[in-house]
Protein backbone atom coordinates (compact mmCIF):
# COMPACT_ATOMS: atom_id res chain seq x y z
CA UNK A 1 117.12 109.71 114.19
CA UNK A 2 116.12 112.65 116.84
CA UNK A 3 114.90 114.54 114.34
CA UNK A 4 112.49 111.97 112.47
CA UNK A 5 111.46 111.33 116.13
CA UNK A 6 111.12 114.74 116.70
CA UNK A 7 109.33 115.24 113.35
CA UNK A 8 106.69 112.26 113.73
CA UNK A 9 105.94 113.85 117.16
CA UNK A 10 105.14 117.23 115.88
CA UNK A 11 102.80 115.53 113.14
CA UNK A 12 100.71 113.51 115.45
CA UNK A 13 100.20 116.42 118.00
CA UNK A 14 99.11 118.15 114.94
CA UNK A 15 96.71 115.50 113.68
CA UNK A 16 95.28 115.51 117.40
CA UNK A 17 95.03 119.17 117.94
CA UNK A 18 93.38 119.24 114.28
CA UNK A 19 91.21 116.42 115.67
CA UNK A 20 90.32 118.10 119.16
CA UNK A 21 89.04 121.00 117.07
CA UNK A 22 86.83 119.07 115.68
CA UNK A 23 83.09 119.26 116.88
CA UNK A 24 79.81 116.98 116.24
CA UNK A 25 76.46 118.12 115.62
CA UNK A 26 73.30 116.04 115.98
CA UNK A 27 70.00 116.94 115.56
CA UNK A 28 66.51 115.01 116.18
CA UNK A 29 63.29 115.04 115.72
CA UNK A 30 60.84 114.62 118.78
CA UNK A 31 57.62 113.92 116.81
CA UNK A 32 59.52 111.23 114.15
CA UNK A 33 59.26 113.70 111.17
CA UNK A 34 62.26 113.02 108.60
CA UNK A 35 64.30 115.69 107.56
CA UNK A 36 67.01 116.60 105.52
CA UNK A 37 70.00 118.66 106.97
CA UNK A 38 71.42 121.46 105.18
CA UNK A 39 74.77 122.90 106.81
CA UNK A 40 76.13 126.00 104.67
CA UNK A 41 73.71 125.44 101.36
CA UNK A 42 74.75 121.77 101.74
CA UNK A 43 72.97 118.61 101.82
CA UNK A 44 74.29 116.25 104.97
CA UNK A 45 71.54 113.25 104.34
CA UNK A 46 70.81 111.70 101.26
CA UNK A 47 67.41 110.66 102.65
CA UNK A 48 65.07 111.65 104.83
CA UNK A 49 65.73 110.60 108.77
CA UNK A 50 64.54 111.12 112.02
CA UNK A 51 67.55 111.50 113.44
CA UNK A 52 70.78 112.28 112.26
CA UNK A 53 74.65 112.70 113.22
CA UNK A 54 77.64 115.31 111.20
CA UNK A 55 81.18 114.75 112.40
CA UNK A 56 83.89 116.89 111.79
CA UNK A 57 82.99 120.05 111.62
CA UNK A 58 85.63 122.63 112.11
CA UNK A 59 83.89 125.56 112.67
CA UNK A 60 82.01 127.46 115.58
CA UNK A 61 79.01 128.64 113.76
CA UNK A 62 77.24 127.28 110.56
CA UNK A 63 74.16 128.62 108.49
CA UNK A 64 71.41 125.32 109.04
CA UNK A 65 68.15 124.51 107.43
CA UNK A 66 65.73 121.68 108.47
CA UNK A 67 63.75 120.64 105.10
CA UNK A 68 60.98 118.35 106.19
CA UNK A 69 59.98 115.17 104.01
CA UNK A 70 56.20 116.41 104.88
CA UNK A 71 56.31 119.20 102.23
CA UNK A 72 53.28 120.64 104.48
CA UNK A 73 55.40 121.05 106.93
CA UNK A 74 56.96 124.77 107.08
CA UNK A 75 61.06 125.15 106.77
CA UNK A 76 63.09 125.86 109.61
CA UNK A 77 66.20 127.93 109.21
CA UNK A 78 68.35 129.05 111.55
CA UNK A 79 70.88 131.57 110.31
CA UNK A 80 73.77 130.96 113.08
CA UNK A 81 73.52 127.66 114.72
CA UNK A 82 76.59 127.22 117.11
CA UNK A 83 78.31 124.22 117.67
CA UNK A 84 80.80 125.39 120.88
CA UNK A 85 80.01 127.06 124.13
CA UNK A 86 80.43 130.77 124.70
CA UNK A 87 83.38 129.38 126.64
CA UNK A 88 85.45 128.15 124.02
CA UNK A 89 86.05 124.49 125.81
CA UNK A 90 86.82 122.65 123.25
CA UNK A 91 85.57 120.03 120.69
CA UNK A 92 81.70 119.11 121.51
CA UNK A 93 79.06 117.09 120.46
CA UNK A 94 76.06 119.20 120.99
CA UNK A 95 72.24 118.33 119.96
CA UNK A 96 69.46 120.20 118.68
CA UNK A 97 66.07 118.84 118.55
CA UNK A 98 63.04 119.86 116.48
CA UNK A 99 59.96 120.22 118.88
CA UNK A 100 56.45 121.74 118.76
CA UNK A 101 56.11 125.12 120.38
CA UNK A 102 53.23 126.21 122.64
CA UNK A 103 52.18 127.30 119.24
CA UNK A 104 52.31 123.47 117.98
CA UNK A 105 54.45 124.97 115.08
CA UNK A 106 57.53 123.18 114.88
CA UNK A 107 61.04 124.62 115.79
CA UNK A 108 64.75 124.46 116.00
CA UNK A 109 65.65 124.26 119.81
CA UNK A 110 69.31 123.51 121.71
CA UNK A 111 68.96 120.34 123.91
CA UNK A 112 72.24 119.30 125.09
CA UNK A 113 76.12 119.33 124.71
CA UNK A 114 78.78 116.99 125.94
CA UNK A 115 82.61 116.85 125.51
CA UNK A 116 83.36 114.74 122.44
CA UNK A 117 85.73 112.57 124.91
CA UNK A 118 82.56 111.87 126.94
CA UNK A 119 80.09 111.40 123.92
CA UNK A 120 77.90 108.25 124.08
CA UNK A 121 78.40 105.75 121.54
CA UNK A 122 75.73 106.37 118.73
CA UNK A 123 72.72 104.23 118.49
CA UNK A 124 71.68 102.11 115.20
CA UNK A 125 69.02 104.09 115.00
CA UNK A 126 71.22 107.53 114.15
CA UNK A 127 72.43 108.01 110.59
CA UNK A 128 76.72 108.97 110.56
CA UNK A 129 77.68 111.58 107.89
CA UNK A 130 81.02 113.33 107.56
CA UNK A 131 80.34 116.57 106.52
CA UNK A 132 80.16 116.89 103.41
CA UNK A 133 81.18 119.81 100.99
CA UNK A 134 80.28 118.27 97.96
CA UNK A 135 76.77 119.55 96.55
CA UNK A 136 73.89 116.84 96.44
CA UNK A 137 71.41 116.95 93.80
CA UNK A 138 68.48 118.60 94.54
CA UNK A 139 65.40 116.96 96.36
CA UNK A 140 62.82 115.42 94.28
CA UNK A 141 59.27 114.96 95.54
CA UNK A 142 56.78 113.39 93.64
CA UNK A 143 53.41 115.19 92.98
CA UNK A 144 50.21 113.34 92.11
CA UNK A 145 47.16 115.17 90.64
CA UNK A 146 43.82 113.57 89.64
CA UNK A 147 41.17 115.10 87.35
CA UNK A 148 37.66 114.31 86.81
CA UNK A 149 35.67 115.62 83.71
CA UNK A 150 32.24 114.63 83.26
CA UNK A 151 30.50 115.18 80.17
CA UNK A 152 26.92 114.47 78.88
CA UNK A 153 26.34 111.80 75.54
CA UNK A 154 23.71 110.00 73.92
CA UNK A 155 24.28 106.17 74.53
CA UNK A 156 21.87 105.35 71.31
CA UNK A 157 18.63 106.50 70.32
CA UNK A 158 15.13 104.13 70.57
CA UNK A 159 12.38 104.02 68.35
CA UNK A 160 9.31 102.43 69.30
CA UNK A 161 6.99 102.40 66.61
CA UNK A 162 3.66 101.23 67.52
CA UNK A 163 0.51 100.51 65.23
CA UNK A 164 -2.57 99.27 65.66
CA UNK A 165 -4.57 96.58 63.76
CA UNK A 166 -8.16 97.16 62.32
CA UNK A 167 -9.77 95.67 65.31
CA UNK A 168 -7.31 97.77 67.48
CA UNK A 169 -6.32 94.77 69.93
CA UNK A 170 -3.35 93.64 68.06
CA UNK A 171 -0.40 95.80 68.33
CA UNK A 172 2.63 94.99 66.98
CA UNK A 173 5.80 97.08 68.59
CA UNK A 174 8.99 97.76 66.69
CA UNK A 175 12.27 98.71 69.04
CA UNK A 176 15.72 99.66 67.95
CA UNK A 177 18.65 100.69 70.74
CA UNK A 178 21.71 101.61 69.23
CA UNK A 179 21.44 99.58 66.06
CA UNK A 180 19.76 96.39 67.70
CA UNK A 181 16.07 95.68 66.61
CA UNK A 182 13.17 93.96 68.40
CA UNK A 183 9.85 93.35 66.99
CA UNK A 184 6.78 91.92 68.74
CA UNK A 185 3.40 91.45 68.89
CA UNK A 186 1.37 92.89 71.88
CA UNK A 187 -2.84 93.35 72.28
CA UNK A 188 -3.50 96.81 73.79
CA UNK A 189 -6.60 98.80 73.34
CA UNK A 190 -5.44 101.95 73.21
CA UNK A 191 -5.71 103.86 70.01
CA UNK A 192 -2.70 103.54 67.32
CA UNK A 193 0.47 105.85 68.00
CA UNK A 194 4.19 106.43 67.20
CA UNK A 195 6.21 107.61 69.83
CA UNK A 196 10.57 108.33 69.96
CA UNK A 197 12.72 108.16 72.80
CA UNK A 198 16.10 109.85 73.62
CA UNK A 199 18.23 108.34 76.45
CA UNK A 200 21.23 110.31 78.03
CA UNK A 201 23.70 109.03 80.16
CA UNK A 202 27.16 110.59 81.54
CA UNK A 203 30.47 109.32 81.29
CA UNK A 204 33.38 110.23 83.57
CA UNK A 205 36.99 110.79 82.39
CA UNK A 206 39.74 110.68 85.24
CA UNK A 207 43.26 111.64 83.66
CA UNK A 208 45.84 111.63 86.75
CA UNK A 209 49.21 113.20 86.36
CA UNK A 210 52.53 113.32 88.05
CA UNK A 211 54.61 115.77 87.76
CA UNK A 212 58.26 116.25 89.79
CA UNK A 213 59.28 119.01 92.27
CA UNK A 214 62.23 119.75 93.07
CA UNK A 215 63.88 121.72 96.38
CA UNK A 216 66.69 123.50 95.82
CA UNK A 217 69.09 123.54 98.58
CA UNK A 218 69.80 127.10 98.72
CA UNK A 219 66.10 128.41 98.58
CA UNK A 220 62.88 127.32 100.49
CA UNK A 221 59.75 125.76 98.58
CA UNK A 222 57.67 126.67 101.43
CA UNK A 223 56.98 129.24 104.21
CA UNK A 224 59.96 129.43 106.70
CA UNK A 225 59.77 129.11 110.32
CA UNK A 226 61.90 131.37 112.77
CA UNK A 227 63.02 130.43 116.20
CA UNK A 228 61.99 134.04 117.75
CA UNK A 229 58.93 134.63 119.98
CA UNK A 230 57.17 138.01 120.39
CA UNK A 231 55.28 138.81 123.46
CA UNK A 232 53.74 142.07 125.11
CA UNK A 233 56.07 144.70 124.59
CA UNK A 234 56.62 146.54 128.20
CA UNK A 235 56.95 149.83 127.19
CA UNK A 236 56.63 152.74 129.81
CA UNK A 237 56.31 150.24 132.18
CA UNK A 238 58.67 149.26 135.42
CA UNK A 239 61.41 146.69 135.81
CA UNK A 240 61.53 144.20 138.39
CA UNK A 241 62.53 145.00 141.53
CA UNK A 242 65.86 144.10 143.29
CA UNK A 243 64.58 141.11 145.51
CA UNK A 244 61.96 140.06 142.46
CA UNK A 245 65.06 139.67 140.66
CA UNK A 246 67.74 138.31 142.42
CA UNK A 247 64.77 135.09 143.14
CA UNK A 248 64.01 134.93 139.55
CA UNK A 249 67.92 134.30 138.82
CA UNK A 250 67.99 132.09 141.40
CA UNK A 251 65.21 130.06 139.94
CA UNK A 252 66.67 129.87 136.79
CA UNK A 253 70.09 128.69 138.35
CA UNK A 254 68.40 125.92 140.21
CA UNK A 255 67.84 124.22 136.77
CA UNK A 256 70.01 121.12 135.56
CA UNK A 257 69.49 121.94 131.48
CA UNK A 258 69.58 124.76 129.61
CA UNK A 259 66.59 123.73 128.03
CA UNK A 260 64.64 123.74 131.00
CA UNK A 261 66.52 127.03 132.19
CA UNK A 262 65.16 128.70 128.83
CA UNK A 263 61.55 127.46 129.52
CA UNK A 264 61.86 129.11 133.19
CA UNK A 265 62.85 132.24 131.31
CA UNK A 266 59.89 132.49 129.34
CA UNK A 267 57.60 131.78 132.01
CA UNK A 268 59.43 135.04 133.87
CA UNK A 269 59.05 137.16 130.89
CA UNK A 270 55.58 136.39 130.57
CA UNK A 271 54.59 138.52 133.60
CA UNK A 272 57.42 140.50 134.39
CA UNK A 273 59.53 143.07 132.39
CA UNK A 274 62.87 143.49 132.59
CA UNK A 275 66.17 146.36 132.07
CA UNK A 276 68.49 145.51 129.69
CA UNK A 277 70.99 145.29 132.70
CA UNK A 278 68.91 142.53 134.21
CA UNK A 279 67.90 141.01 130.47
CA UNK A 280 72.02 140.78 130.42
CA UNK A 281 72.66 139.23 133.78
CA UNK A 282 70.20 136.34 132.63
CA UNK A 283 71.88 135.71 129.51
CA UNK A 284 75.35 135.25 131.30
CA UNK A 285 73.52 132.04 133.25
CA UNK A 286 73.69 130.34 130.20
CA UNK A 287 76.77 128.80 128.82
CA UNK A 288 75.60 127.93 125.11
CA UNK A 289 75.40 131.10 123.25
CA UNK A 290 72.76 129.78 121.05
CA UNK A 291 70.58 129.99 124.52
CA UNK A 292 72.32 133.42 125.24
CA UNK A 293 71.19 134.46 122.06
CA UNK A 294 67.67 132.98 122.16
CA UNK A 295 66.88 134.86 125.93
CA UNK A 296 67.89 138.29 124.37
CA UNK A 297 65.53 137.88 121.32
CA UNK A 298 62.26 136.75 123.28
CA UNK A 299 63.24 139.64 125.88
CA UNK A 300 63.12 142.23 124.05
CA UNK A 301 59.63 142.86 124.14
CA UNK A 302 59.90 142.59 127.89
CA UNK A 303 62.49 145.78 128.10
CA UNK A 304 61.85 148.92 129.73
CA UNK A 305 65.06 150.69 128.25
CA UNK A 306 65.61 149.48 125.03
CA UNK A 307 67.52 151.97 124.25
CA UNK A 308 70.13 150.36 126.58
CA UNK A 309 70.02 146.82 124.72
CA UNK A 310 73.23 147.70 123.12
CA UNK A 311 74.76 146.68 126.81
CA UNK A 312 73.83 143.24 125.82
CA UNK A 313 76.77 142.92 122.87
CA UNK A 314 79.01 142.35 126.09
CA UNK A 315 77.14 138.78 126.58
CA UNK A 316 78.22 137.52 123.26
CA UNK A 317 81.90 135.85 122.04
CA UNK A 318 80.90 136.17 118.67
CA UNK A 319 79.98 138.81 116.00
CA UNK A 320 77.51 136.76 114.80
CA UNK A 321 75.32 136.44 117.58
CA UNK A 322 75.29 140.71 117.50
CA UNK A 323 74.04 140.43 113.60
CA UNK A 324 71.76 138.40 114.03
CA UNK A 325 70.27 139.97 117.34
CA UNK A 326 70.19 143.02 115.77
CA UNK A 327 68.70 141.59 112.84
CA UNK A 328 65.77 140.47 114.67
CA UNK A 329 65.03 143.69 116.82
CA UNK A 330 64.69 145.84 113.97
């Protein structure tokens, strides 16, 4: 009897470390556009929402793609989206929302992360998916085209025949319009004629068609939209100074979100350049390495030494975050 005790006790601390292991992932959109999510070349949503919830996922990193329901709207991709801290602590739910850059182009951006213990109950509003491994067919958009041809006719041809009598006051007028004939009498005093008349008209044709396009999960049907800025590179140019930099990390520190921590960032890096010492000190403020990753990328520009930026590597858990840093320095 021990032993099935002992058995059952192994299996449900097994189910629950499985379970802890487990993260959430949700990601919004701050402007209402609907989306579909695709985690690993997979379809999460089978239609379009605003707002939308994965459970289960088992692994750190996955391979995301936001495809809008606005085909106008340009794809965002982001190769390595994490979904646990640099730290390691455990299952999370963390959220991403899609937001409009200074640029008013639309992007990918880390807003918050909670322990999955301390998660808020989700809201009607948020659609629940498990995620799922099982391809979805792909999206279908319907495409409506109009054409207008105009083109020239004759609606009928008229005749008027006109002759005079003898005393050249009575007049008698024949018509015919397109097969229809109309005779009368008439006094004019003009001399006798015969005169023919073409009319023309136009006739419009409008021929609409629809036609169906289809977005394959794996590819992009329209431009794609990275998460990296570019600013002023700082070559040949000075780092900041010791006390310059030790208040700029304090600023940064004084922040409550890593959202808003990322924002004060930017605004440093706008006006002041940086070694790839101090570009590394800033990362290690952050605990997501999503945001880790994110400050490296914009800084580069902002690097006196980049010949040093390999020091930066240190900043990262995984091997990942190096590709793809490395991948977007070239």
């Amino acid at each position: 009897m021990k032993k099935i005790y002992s058995f059952l006790a192994f299996v449900l601390l097994s189910v629950a470390s499985f379970a802890q292991n487990t993260s959430n992932l949700i990601v919004f959109s701050e402007d209402g556009l609907k989306f579909y999510l695709i985690l690993n070349g997979i379809r999460q949503n089978d239609v379009p929402v605003t707002n939308v919830k994965v459970v289960d996922l088992n692994q750190p990193y996955y391979s995301a793609k936001i495809i809008f329901e606005d085909t106008k709207q340009p794809i965002l991709e982001k190769k390595y989206l994490p979904v646990t801290d640099a730290e390691g602590k455990g299952a999370l739910e963390v959220t991403y929302k899609i937001k409009k850059n200074n640029k008013q182009v639309n992007v990918l951006r880390f807003f918050s992360q909670v322990p999955i213990a301390q998660a808020a109950p989700v809201s009607q509003d948020v659609q629940v998916y498990h995620y799922n491994v099982n391809p979805m067919p792909e999206i279908s958009t319907t495409v409506v085209t109009q054409e207008t041809t105009v083109t020239s006719g004759n609606v009928g041809n008229t005749n008027t025949n006109i002759s005079t009598g003898t005393n050249g006051s009575n007049t008698n007028v024949s018509v015919n319009m397109g097969g229809m004939g109309v005779n009368m009498n008439v006094n004019v005093n003009d001399p006798a004629f015969n005169s023919s008349t073409t009319s023309t008209s136009y006739t419009t044709t409008t021929t609409t068609t629809t036609s169906n396009s289809n977005v394959n999960n794996y590819s992009n049907n329209t431009s794609v939209q990275n998460n990296s800025n570019s600013s002023t590179s700082c070559d040949a140019a000075y780092a900041m100074s010791s006390s310059s930099f030790s208040a700029a990390k304090q600023t940064i520190t004084k922040q409550s979100f890593e959202d808003t921590k990322l924002t004060t960032v930017k605004q440093i890096l706008k006006s002041n350049c940086m070694s790839s010492a101090q570009i590394k000190e800033v990362m290690l403020l952050f605990s997501f390495e999503a945001n880790r990753l994110e400050v490296a990328k914009i800084a580069h520009n902002r690097c006196v030494d980049k010949n040093n930026y390999f020091l930066l590597n240190d900043a990262f858990q995984f091997e990942s975050s190096v590709e793809e840093l490395n991948e977007s320095i070239k």
